[in-house]
Protein backbone atom coordinates (compact mmCIF):
# COMPACT_ATOMS: atom_id res chain seq x y z
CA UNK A 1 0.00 0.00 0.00
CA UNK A 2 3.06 2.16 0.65
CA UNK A 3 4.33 1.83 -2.68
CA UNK A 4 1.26 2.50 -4.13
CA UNK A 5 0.58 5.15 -2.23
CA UNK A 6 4.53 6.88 -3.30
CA UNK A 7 3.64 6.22 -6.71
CA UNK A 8 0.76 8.11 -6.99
CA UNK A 9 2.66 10.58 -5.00
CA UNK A 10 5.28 11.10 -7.61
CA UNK A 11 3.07 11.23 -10.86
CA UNK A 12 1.77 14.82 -9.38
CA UNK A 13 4.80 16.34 -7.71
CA UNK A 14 4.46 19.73 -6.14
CA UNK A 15 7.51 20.68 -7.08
CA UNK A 16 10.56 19.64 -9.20
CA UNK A 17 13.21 17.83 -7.52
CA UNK A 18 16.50 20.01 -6.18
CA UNK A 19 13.89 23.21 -6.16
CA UNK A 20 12.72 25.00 -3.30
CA UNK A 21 9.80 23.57 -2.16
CA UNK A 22 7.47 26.54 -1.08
CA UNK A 23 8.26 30.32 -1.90
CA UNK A 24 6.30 31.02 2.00
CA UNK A 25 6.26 30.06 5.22
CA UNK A 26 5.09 26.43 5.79
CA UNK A 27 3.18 25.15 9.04
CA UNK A 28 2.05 22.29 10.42
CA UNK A 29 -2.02 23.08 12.23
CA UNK A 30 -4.06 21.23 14.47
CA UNK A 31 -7.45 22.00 13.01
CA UNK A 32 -8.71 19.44 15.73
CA UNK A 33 -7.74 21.48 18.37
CA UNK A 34 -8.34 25.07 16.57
CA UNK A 35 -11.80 24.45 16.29
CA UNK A 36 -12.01 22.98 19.60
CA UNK A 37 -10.25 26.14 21.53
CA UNK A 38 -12.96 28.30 19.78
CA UNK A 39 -15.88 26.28 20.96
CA UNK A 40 -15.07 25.70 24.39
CA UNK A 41 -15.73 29.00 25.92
CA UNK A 42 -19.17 29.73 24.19
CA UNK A 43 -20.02 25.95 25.35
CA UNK A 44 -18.74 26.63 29.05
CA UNK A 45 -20.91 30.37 29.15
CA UNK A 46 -23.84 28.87 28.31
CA UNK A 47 -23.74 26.74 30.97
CA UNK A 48 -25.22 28.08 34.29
CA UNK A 49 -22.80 26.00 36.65
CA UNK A 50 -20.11 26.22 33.73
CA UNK A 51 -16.51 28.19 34.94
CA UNK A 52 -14.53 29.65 32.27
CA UNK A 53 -11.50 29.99 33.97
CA UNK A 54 -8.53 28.51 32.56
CA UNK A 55 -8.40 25.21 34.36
CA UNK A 56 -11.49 24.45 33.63
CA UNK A 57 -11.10 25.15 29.77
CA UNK A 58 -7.93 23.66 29.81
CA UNK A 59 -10.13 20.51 31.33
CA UNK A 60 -12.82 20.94 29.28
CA UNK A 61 -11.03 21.00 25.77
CA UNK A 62 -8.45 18.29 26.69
CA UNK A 63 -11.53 15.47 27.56
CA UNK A 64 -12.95 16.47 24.41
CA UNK A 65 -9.76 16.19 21.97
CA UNK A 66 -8.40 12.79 23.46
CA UNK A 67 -11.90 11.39 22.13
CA UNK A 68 -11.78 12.60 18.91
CA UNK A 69 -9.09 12.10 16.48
CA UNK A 70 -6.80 14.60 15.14
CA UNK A 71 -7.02 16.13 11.96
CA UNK A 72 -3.33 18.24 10.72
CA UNK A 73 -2.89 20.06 8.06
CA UNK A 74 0.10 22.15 6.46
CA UNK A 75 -0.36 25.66 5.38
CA UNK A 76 1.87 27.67 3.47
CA UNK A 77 1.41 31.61 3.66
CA UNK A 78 -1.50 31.10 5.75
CA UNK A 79 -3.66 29.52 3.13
CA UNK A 80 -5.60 26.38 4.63
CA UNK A 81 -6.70 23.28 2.65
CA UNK A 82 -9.40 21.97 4.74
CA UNK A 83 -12.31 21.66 2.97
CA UNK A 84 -15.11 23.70 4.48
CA UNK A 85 -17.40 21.14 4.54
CA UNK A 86 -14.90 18.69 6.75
CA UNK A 87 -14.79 21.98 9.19
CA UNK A 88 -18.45 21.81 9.50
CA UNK A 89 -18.50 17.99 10.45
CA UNK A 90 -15.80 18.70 12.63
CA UNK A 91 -17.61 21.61 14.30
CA UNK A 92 -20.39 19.22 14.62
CA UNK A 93 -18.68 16.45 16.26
CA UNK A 94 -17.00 18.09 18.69
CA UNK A 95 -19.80 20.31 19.65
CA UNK A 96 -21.44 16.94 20.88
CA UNK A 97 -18.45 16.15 22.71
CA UNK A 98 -17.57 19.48 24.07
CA UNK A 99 -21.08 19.67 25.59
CA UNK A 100 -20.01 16.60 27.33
CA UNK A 101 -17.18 17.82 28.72
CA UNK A 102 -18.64 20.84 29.50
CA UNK A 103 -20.86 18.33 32.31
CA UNK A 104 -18.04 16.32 33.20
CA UNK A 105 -15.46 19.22 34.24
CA UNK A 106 -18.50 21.04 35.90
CA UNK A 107 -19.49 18.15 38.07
CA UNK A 108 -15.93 17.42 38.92
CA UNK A 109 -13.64 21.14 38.90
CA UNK A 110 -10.05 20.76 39.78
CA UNK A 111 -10.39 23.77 41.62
């Protein structure tokens, strides 16, 4: 499957080989965990026994991202290749879970 896999790989190169690959800056994201961090505090204010302090964010968003799986991406120049579409199911998904959390860390605070 590996072969296969580096074979389709080569027929549609992004670049040629000995050139620079990128004429930006290239990073690695965590769209899991981007999309998480922004829907953690909205979840934990609507909430009446819900803290937003960190700890319980922190708590919150770290129950919710060990049961869902990561999703990375590389962007160069700040241009994204997540497809919309996959952001929505993600939003989705971890909303679910999130709320979730949201009961679990309020029932049980570390602080």
């Amino acid at each position: 499957a590996v072969q296969a896999a580096l074979k389709r790989v080569s027929l549609r190169p992004k670049h040629r080989v000995g050139s620079p690959s990128h004429r930006g800056a290239v990073s690695l994201v965590n769209y899991t965990f981007e999309v998480g961090a922004e829907m953690v505090g909205p979840a934990l204010g609507r909430t009446p026994s819900g803290c937003g302090c960190d700890d319980c964010r922190a708590d919150t968003l770290a129950y919710a991202l060990n049961r869902y799986p990561a999703k990375y991406g590389v962007t160069v120049d700040g241009r994204r290749s997540l497809h919309p579409t996959y952001v929505d199911f993600m939003r989705h998904e971890l909303g679910m879970l999130i709320g979730q959390a949201v009961r679990v860390v309020s029932a049980h605070p570390h602080h």
